[in-house]
Protein backbone atom coordinates (compact mmCIF):
# COMPACT_ATOMS: atom_id res chain seq x y z
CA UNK A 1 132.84 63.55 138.79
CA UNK A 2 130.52 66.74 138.64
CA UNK A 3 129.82 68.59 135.93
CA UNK A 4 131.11 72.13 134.51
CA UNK A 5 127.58 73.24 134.58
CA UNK A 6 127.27 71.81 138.28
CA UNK A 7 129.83 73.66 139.44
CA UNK A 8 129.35 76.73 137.92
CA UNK A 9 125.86 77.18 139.72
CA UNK A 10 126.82 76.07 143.09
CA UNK A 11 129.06 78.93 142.14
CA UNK A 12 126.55 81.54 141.21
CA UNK A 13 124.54 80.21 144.29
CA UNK A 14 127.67 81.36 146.34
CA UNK A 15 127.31 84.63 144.95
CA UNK A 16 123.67 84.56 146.06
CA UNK A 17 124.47 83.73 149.62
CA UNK A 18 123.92 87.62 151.20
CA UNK A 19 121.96 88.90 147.97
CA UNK A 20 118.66 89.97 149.63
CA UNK A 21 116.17 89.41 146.63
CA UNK A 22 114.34 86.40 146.87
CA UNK A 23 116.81 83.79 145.70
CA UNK A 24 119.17 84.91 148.37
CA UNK A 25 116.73 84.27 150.90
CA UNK A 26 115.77 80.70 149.60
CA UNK A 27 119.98 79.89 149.28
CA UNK A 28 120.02 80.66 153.11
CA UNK A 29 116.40 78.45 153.85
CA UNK A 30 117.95 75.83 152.30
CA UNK A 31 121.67 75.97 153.85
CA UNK A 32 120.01 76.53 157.04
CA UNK A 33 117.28 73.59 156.45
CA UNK A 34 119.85 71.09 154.83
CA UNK A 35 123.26 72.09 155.56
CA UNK A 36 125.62 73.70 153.67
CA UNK A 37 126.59 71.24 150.78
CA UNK A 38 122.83 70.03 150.55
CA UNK A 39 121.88 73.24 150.62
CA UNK A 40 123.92 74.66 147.76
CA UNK A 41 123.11 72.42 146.21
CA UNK A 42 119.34 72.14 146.28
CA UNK A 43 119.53 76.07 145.63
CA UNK A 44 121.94 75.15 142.29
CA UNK A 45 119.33 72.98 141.45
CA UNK A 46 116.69 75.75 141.65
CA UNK A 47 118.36 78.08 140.05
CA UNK A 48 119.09 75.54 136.81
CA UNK A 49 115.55 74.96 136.39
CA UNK A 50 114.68 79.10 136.74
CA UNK A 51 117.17 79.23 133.41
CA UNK A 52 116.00 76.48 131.67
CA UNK A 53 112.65 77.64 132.24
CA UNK A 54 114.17 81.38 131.24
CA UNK A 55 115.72 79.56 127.62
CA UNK A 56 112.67 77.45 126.91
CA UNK A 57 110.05 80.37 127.12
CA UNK A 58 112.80 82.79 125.70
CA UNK A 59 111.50 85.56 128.83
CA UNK A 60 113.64 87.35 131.29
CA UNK A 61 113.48 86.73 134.77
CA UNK A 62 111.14 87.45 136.52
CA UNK A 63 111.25 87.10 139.75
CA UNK A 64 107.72 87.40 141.04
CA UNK A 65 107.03 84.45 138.51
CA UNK A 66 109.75 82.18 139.81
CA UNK A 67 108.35 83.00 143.11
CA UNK A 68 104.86 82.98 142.86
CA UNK A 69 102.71 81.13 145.25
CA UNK A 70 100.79 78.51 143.79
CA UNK A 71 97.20 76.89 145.09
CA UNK A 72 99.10 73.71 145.44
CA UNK A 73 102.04 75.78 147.90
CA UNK A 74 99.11 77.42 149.26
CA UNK A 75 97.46 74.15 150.31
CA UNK A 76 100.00 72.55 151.73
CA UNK A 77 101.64 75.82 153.82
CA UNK A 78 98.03 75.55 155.08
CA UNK A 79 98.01 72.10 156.49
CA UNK A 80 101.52 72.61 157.88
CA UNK A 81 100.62 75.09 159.82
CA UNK A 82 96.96 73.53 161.06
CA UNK A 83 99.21 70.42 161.95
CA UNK A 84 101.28 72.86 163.85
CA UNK A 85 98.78 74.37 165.70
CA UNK A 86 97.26 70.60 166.69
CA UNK A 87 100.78 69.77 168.02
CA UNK A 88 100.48 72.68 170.15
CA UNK A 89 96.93 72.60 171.47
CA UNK A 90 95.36 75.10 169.23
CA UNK A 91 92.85 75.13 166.87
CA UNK A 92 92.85 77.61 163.94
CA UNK A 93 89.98 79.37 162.64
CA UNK A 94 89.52 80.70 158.95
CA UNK A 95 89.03 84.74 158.92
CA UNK A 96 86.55 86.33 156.50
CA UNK A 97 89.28 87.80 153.56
């Protein structure tokens, strides 16, 4: 048996589903990715952490902070793609910034 709580953000992440901010885009990633009861919810699970996170700091959302890329998300989009790029033939080369 699933919880109230459960339930009621699988709900809000239904309410999400054509929102275009940046939650609505990771609710379809994520139905797209995992299907559509995974999906929900891995994006209910998302969203439960962005309000505890909200209640324990006592700060409003934000979205550019629940967003945010890290060095760590950085890193790792990094070697996904160069591991892309060796499964197609290519190499890639780092640009001066």
């Amino acid at each position: 048996m699933t919880s109230r709580l459960a339930g009621a953000f699988r709900l809000g992440v239904c309410g999400l589903q054509k929102s275009q901010s940046e939650m609505g885009g990771y609710v379809r990633r994520m139905k797209g990715r995992l299907g559509k009861a995974e999906g929900t919810t891995a994006a209910a699970h998302k969203l439960a952490r962005i309000v505890h996170g909200m209640i324990k700091s006592q700060k409003a959302y934000d979205e550019k902070e629940a967003f945010k890329i890290t060095p760590q998300s950085a890193s790792r989009r990094r070697k996904s793609l160069e591991k892309l790029a060796a499964a197609l033939g290519f190499t890639l080369q780092p640009s001066a910034a």
